[in-house]
Protein backbone atom coordinates (compact mmCIF):
# COMPACT_ATOMS: atom_id res chain seq x y z
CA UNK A 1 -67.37 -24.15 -42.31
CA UNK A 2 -63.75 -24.17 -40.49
CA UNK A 3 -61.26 -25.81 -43.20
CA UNK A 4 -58.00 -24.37 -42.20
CA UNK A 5 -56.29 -24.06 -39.04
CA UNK A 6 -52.80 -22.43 -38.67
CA UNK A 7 -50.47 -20.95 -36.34
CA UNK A 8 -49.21 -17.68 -36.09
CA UNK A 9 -45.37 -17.06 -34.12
CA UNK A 10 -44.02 -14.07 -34.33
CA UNK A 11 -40.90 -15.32 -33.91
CA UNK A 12 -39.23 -14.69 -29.97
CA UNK A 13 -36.69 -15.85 -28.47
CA UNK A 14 -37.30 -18.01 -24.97
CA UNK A 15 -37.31 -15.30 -22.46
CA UNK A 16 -36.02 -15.72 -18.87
CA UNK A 17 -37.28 -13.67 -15.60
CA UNK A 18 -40.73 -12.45 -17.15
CA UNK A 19 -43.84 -11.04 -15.92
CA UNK A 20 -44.37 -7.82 -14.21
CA UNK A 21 -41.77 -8.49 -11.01
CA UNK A 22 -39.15 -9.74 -13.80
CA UNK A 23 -36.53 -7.73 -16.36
CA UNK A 24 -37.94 -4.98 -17.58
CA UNK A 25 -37.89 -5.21 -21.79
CA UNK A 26 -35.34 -2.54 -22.20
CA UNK A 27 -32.87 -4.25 -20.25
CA UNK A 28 -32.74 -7.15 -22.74
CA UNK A 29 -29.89 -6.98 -25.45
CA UNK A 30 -29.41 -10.53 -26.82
CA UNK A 31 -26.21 -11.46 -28.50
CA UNK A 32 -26.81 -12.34 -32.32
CA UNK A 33 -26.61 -16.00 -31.54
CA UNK A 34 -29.31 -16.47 -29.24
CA UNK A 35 -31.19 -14.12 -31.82
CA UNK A 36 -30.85 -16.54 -34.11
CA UNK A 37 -32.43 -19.39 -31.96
CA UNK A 38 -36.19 -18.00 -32.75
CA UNK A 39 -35.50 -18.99 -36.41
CA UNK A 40 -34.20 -22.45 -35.15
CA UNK A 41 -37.67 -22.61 -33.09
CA UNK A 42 -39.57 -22.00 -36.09
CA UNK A 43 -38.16 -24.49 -38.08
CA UNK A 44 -38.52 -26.52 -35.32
CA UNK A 45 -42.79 -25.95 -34.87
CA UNK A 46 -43.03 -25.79 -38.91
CA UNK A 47 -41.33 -29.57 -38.67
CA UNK A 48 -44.07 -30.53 -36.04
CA UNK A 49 -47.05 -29.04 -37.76
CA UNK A 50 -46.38 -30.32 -41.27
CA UNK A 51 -47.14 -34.04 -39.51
CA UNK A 52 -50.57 -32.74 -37.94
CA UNK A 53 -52.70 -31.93 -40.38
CA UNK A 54 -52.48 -27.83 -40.31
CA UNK A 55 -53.31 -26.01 -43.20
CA UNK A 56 -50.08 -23.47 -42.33
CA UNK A 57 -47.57 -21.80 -40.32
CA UNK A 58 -47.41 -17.84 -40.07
CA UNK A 59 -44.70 -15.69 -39.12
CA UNK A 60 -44.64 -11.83 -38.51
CA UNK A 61 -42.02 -9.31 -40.29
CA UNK A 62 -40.30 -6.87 -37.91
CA UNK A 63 -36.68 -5.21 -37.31
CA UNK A 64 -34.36 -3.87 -34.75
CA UNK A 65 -35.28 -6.16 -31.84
CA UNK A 66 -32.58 -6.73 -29.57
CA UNK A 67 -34.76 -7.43 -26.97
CA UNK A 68 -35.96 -10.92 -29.00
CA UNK A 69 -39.69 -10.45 -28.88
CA UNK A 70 -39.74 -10.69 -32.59
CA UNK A 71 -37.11 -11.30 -34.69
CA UNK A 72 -37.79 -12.16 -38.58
CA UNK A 73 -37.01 -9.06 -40.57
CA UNK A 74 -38.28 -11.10 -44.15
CA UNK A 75 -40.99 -13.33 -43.83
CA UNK A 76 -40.44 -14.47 -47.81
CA UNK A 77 -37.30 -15.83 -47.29
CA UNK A 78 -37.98 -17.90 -43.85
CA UNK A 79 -41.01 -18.89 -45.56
CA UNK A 80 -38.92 -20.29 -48.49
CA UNK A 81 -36.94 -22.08 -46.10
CA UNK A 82 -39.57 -24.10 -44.05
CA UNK A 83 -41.51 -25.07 -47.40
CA UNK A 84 -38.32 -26.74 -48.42
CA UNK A 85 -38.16 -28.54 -44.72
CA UNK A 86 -42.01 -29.55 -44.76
CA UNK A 87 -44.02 -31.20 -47.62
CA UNK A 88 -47.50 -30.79 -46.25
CA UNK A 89 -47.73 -27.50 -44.89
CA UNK A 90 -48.21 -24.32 -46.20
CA UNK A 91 -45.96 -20.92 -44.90
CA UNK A 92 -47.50 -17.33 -44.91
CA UNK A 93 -46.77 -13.94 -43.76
CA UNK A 94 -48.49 -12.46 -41.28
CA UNK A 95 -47.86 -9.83 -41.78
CA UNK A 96 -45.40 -8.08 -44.79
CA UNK A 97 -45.05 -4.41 -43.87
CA UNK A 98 -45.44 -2.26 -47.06
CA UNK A 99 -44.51 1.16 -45.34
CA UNK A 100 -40.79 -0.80 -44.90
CA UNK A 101 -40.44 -1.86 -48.96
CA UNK A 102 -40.56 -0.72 -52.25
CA UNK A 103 -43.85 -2.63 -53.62
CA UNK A 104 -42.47 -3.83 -56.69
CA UNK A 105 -39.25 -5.76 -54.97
CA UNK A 106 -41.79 -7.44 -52.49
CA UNK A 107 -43.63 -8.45 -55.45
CA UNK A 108 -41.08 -10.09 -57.11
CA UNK A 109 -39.93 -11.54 -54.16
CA UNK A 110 -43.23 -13.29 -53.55
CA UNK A 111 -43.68 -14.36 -57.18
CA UNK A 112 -40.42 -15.70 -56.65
CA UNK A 113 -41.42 -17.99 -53.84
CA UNK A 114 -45.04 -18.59 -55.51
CA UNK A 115 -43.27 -20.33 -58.07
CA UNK A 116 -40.75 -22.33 -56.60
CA UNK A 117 -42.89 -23.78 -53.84
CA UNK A 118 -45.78 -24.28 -56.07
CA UNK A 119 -48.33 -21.91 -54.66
CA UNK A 120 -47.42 -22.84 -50.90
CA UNK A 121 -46.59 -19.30 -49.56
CA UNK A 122 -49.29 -17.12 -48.72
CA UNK A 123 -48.86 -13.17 -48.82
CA UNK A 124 -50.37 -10.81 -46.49
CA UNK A 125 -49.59 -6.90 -45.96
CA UNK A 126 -49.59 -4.66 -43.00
CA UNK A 127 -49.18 -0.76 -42.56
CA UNK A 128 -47.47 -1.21 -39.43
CA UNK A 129 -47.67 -0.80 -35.70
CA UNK A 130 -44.06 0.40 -34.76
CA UNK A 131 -42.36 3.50 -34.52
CA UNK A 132 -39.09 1.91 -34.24
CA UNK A 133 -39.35 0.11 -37.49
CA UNK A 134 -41.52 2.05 -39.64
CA UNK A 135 -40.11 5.79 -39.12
CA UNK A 136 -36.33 4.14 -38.92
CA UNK A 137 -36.89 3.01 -42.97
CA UNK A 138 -38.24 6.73 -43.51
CA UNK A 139 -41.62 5.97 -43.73
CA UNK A 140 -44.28 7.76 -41.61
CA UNK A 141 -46.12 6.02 -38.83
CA UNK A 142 -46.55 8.45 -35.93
CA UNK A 143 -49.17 10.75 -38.31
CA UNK A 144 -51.69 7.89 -39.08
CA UNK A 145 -52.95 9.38 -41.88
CA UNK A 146 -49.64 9.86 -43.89
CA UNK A 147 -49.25 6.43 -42.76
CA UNK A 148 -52.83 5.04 -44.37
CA UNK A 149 -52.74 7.09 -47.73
CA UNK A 150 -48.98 5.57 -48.36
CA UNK A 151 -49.51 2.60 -47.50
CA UNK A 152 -53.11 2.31 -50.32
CA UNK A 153 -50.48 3.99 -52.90
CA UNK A 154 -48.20 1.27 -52.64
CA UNK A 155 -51.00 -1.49 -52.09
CA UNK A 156 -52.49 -0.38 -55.60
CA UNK A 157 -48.36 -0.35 -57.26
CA UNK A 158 -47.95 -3.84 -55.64
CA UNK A 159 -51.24 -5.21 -56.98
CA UNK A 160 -50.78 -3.59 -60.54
CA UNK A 161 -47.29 -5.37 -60.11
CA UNK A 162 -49.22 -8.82 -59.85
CA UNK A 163 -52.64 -8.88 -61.73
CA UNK A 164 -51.17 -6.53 -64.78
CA UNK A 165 -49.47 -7.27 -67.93
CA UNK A 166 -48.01 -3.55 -68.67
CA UNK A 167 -48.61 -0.85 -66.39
CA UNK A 168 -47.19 2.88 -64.99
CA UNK A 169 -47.83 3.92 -61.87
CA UNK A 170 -47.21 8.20 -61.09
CA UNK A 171 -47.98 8.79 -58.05
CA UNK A 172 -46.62 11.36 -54.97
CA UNK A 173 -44.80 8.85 -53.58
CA UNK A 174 -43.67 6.98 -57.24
CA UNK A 175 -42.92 7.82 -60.82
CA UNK A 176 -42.89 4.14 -62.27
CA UNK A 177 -41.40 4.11 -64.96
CA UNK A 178 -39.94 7.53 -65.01
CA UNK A 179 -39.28 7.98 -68.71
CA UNK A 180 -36.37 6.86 -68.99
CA UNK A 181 -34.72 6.12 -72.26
CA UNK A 182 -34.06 2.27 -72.90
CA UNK A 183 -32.89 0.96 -76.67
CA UNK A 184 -35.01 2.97 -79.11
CA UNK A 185 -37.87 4.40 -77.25
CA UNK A 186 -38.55 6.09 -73.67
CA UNK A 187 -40.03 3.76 -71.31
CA UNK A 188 -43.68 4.62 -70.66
CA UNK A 189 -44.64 0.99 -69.03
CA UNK A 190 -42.88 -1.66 -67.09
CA UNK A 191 -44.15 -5.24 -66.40
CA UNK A 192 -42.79 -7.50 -63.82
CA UNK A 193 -40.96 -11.01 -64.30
CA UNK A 194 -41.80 -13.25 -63.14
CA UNK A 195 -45.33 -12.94 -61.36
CA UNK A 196 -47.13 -15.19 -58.94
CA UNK A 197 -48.71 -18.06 -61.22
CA UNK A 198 -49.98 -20.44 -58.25
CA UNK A 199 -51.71 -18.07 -55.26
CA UNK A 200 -52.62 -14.08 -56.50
CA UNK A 201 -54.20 -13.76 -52.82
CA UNK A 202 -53.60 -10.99 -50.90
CA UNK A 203 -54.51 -11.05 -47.41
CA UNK A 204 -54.59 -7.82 -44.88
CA UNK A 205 -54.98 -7.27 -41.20
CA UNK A 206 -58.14 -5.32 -40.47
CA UNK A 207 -57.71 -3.28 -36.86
CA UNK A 208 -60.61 -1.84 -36.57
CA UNK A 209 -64.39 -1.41 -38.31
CA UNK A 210 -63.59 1.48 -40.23
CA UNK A 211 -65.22 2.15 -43.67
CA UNK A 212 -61.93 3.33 -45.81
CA UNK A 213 -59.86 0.68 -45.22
CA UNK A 214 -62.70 -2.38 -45.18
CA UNK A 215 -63.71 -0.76 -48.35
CA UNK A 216 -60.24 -0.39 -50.01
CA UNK A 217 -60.13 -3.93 -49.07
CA UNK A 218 -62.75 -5.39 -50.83
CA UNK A 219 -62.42 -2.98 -54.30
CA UNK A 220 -58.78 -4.55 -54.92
CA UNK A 221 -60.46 -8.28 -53.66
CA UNK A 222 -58.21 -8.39 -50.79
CA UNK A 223 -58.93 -10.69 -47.94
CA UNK A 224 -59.24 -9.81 -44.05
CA UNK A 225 -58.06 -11.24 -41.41
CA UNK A 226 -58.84 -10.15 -37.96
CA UNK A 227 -59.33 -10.52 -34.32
CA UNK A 228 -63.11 -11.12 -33.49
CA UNK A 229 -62.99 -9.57 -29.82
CA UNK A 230 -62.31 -6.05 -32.00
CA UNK A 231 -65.31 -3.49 -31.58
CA UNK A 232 -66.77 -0.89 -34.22
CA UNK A 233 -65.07 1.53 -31.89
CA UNK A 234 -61.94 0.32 -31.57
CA UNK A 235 -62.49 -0.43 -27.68
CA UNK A 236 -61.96 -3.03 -25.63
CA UNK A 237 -63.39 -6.68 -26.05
CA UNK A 238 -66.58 -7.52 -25.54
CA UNK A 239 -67.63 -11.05 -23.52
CA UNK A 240 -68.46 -12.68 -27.18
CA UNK A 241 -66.60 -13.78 -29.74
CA UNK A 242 -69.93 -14.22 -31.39
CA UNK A 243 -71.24 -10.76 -31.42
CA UNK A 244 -67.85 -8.24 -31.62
CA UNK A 245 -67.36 -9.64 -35.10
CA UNK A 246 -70.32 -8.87 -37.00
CA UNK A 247 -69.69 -5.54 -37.13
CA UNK A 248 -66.11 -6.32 -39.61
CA UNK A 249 -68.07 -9.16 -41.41
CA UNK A 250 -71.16 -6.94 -42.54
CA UNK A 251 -69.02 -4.48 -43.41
CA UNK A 252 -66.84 -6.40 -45.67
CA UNK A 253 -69.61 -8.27 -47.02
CA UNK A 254 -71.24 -4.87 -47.98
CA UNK A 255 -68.46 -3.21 -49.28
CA UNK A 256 -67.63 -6.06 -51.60
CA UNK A 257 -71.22 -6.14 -53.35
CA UNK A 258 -70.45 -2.73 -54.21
CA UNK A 259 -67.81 -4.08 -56.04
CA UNK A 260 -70.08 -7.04 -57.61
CA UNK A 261 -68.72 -9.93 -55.56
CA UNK A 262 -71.64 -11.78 -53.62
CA UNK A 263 -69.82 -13.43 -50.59
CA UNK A 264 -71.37 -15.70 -48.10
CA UNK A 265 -71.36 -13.91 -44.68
CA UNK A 266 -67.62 -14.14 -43.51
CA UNK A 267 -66.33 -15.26 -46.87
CA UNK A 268 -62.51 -14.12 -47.85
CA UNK A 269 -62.14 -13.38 -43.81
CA UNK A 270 -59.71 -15.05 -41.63
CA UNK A 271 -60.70 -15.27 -37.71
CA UNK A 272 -56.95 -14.57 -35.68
CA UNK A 273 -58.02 -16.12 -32.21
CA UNK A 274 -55.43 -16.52 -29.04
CA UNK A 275 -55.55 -20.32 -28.02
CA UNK A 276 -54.07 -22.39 -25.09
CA UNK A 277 -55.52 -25.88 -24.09
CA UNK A 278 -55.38 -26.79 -20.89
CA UNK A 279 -57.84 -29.15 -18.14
CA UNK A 280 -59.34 -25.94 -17.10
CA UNK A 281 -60.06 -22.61 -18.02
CA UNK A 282 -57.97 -21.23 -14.36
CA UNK A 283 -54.95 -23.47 -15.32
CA UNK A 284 -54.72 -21.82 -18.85
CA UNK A 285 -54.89 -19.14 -16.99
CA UNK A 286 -52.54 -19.94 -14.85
CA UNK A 287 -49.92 -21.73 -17.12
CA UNK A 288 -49.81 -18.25 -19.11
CA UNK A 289 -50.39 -15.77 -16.65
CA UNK A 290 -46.80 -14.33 -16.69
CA UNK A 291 -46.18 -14.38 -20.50
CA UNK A 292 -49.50 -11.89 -20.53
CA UNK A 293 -48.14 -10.12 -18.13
CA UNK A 294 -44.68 -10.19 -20.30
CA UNK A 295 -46.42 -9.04 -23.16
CA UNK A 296 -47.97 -6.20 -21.91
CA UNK A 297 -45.09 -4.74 -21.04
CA UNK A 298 -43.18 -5.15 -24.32
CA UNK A 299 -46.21 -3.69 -26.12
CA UNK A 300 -46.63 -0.38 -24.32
CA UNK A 301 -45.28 2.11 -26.27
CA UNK A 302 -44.01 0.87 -29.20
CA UNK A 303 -46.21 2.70 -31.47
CA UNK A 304 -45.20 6.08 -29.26
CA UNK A 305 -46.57 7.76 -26.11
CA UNK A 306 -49.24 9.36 -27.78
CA UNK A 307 -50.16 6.43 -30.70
CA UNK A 308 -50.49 3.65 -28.10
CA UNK A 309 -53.34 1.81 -29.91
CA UNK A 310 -52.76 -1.70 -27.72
CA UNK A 311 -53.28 0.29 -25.07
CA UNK A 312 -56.31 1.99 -25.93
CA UNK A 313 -57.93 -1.06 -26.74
CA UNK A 314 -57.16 -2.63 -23.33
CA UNK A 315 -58.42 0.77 -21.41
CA UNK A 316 -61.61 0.04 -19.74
CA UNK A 317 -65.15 1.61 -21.42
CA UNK A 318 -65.89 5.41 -20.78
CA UNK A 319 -62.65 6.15 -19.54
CA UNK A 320 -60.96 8.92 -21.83
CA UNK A 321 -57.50 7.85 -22.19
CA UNK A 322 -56.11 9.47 -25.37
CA UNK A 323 -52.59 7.34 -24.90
CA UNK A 324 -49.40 6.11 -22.68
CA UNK A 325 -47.75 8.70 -20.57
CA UNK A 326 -43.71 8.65 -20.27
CA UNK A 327 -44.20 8.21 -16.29
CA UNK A 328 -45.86 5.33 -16.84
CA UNK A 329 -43.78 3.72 -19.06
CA UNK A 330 -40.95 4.07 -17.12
CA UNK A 331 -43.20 2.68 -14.19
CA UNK A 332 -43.95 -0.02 -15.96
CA UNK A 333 -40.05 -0.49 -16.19
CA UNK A 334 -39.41 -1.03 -12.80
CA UNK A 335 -40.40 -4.87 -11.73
CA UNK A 336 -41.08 -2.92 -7.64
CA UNK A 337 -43.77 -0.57 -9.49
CA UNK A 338 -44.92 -2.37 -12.46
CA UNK A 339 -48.05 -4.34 -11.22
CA UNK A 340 -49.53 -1.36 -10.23
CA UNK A 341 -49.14 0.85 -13.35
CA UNK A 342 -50.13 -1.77 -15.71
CA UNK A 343 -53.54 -1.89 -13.65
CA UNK A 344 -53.74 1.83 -13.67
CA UNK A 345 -53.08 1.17 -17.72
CA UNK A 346 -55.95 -1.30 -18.05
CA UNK A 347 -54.44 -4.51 -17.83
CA UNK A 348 -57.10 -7.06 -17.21
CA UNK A 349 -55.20 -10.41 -16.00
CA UNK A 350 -55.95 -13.34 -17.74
CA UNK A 351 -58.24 -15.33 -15.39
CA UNK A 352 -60.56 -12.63 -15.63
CA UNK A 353 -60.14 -12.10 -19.85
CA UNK A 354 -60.21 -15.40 -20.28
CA UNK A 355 -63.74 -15.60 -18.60
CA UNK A 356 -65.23 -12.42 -20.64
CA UNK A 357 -63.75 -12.64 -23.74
CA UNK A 358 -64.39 -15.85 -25.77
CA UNK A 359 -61.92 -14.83 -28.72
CA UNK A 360 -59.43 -16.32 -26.27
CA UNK A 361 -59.75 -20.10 -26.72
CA UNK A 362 -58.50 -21.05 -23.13
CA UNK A 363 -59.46 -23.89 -21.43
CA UNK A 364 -61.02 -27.50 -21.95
CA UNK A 365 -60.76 -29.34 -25.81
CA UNK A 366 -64.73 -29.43 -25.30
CA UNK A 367 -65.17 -26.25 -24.71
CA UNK A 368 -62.78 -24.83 -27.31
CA UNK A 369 -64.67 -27.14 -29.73
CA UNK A 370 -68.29 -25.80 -28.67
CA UNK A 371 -67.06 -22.04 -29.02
CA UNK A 372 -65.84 -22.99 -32.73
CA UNK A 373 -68.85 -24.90 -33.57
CA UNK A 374 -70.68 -21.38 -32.64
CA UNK A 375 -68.34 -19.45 -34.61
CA UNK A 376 -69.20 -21.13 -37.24
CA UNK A 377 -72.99 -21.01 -37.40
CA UNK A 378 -72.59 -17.34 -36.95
CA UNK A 379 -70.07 -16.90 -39.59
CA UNK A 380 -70.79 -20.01 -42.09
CA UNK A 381 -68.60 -18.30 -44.85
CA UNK A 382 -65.56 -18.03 -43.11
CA UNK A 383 -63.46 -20.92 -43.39
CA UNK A 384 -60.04 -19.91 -41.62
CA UNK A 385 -58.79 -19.91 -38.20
CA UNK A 386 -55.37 -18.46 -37.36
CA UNK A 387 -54.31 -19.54 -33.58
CA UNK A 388 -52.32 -17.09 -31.90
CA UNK A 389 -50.98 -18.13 -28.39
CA UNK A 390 -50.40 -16.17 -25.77
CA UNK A 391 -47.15 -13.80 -26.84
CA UNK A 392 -43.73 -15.54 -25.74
CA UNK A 393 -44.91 -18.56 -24.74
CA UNK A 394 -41.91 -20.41 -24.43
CA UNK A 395 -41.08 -22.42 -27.84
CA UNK A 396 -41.18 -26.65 -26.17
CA UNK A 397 -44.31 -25.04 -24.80
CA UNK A 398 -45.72 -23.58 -27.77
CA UNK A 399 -45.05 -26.35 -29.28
CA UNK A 400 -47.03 -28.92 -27.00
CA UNK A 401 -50.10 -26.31 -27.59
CA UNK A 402 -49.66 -27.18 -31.31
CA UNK A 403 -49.79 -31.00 -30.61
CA UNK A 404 -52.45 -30.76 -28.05
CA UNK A 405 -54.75 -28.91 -30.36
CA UNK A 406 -54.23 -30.97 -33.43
CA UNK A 407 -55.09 -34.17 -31.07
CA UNK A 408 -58.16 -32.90 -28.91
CA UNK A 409 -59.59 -30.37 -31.09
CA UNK A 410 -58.92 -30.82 -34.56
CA UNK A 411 -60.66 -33.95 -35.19
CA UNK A 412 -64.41 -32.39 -34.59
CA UNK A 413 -63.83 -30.58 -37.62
CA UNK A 414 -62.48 -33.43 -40.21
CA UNK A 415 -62.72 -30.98 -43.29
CA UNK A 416 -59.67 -29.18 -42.08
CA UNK A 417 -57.54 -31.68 -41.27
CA UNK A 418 -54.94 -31.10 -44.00
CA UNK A 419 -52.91 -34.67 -44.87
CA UNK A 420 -50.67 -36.31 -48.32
CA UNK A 421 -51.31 -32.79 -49.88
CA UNK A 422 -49.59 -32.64 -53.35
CA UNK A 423 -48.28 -29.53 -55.17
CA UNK A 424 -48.73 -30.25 -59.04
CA UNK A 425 -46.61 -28.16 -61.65
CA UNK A 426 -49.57 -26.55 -63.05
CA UNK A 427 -47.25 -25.04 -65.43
CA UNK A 428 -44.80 -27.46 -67.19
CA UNK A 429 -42.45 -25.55 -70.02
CA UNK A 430 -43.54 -28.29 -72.67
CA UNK A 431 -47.28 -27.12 -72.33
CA UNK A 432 -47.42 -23.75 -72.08
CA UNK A 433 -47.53 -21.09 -74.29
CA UNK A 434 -44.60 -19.12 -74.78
CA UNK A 435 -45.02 -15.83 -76.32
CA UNK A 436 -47.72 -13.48 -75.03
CA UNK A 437 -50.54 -13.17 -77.54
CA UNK A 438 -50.98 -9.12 -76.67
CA UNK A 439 -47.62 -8.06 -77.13
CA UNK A 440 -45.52 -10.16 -78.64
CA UNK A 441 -43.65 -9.15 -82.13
CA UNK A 442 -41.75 -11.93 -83.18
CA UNK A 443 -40.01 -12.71 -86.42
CA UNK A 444 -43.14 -14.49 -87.99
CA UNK A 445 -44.95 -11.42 -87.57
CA UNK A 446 -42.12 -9.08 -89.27
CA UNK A 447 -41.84 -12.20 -92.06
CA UNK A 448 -45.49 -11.71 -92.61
CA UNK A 449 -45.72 -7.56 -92.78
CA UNK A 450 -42.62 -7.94 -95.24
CA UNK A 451 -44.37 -10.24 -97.52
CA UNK A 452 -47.57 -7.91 -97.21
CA UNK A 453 -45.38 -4.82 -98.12
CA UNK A 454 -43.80 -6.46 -101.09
């Protein structure tokens, strides 16, 4: 059963001249002050949702982005922000790129923020899906593999860093703590203060239907979320939203009863579905047609020529194409040429994907409605929806998406209709114990050996 509906913004600027006949991306350098209007707009739609009954508002961490496609470099801190400008909503992080941190500084940053907004902030990781960023803070990215086994050593620092009391951590990539001398002993453990008292959940975009990382998932109880159109394969989307999913939802399922946790079918996943309401399936269509086009062309190649993974996913089925060519891109650059190269690249405009693929929820309130009822026969565990709209939708726009929704769609499904919410201080300092039973060595203990040794 759907309880929670959100809304994820990656955080862009409003762009002028877009599509494929408009500015090509490189050729945008923003000054820092229109930068700065994306985190205006989010404070903005965070403002708007709290009064509409979402369950919360997601932004996306990434650097270096003159070109203001997305422009949040710490999703903690904005998060932090908007929880103290709403009172109803909840802020998460979609998604917190380990490769880019030290695991045990994000940790304490989030405990931070778990605390002082009463459990409103929810965490989610990433490994990444730019060059640019990733290989600039010197970790790897362009050899997937490098990229996968850092990224699990730091997941399992991180999580030591919030479920443990004490714990050490030696590693290739970390020597925590390193033996260092400290008072009268050499430090052999480390524990972290403060740590997340309100929400321990972790959550994790899945990209694809492979074993190892659904599996590494569900050992260390961490929670999915992903786009439903996604195929075992990694190819491109099928014409159900229905059917493309089971594949991530068995899986998940499976791998956690390995692990002894019996989950309903699509429990502890998240469904991350593109949305835009409109009269008609062709005026969604056309209302969005250029930011698609926009999109595409800020996406190819940022994950390199030859680790083009949006692009591979958008190639038609049976055609071997191993990645984005430098002639291409540069085609793709030039608003006389562009059209044509993104169709030799496999874009598929959106009247046509929004008629094949049903993980985009274009069109009519009704029909939007009867695709989610669907979804969630199919998948009765899974009781999150994360809207996505169509990438740089312009902000007032975005905006009147959020309303719309909230007002045509949201009431069919009255359990997630989120109003009045309260955040209790589950912890007040006059009730709560204060010494840890485990390791604490107080005076009354040293009183009591004395009188023993005497």
């Amino acid at each position: 059963m759907i309880k929670n509906f959100s809304w994820n913004f990656f955080g862009w600027v409003d762009l002028e001249n877009i599509g494929f006949s408009g500015t090509p991306v490189d050729d945008r350098y923003f000054t820092p002050e229109y930068l700065a209007t994306a985190l205006t707009s989010a404070e903005k739609m965070a403002k708007l949702m709290d009064g509409l009954g979402y369950d919360a508002f997601f932004t996306t961490e990434h650097h270096f982005q003159h070109e203001g496609v997305e422009v949040v470099p710490n999703t903690l801190l904005l998060a932090l922000h908007l929880a103290g400008q709403t009172s109803n909503l909840r802020v998460g992080s979609l998604f917190n790129i380990i490769p880019q941190w030290h695991p045990i500084r994000l940790a304490e940053d989030y405990a931070m923020a778990d605390i002082l907004t009463k459990g409103r902030i929810i965490f989610g990781v990433g490994r990444g899906s730019q060059t640019r960023e990733v290989e600039s803070f010197g970790a790897p990215m362009l050899d997937q593999e490098k990229n996968r086994d850092l990224f699990e050593d730091q997941m399992e620092l991180l999580l030591k860093a919030f479920r443990g009391d004490k714990f050490s951590h030696h590693s290739d990539n970390y020597d925590v703590p390193n033996g260092v001398p400290y008072r009268t002993t050499t430090v052999s453990e480390v524990t972290v203060v403060p740590k997340p008292l309100y929400n321990k959940d972790v959550w994790q975009a899945i990209a694809s239907a492979k074993p190892r990382g659904i599996e590494f998932m569900a050992k260390h109880n961490i929670k999915g979320v992903f786009a439903p159109s996604l195929r075992e394969d990694g190819g491109p989307a099928s014409s159900s939203v229905i059917h493309t999913g089971t594949a991530v939802a068995e899986l998940y399922q499976a791998s956690a009863a390995k692990y002894g946790r019996d989950l309903e079918f699509g429990e502890n996943l998240a469904a991350y579905l593109w949305c835009h309401v409109a009269d008609s399936k062709e005026q969604a269509a056309q209302e969005t047609e250029s930011f698609f086009e926009e999109n595409f062309k800020r996406a190819a190649g940022i994950s390199g020529v030859e680790l083009d993974a949006y692009l591979r996913q958008t190639k038609g089925e049976g055609l071997d194409y191993k990645g984005t060519t430098l002639d291409q891109l540069r085609r793709l650059g030039d608003p006389k040429t562009a059209a044509q190269t993104a169709a030799e690249m496999g874009y598929v405009p959106g009247s046509e994907r929004v008629k094949k693929d049903r993980a985009h929820l274009f069109g009519p309130a009704d029909e939007i409605i009867e695709t989610l009822k669907e979804f969630e026969a199919q998948y009765p565990g899974m009781d999150t929806v994360i809207l996505h709209p169509v990438g740089l939708l312009h902000s007032d726009i975005l905006m009147e998406q959020m309303e719309r929704f909230a007002k045509e769609v949201m009431p069919a499904f009255p359990n997630a209709i989120h109003t009045n919410r309260t955040w209790p201080d589950l912890y007040p300092a006059d009730k709560i114990a204060k010494y840890h039973p485990e390791f604490h060595r107080g005076p009354e203990l040293v009183s009591t050996e004395a009188a023993d040794a005497s």
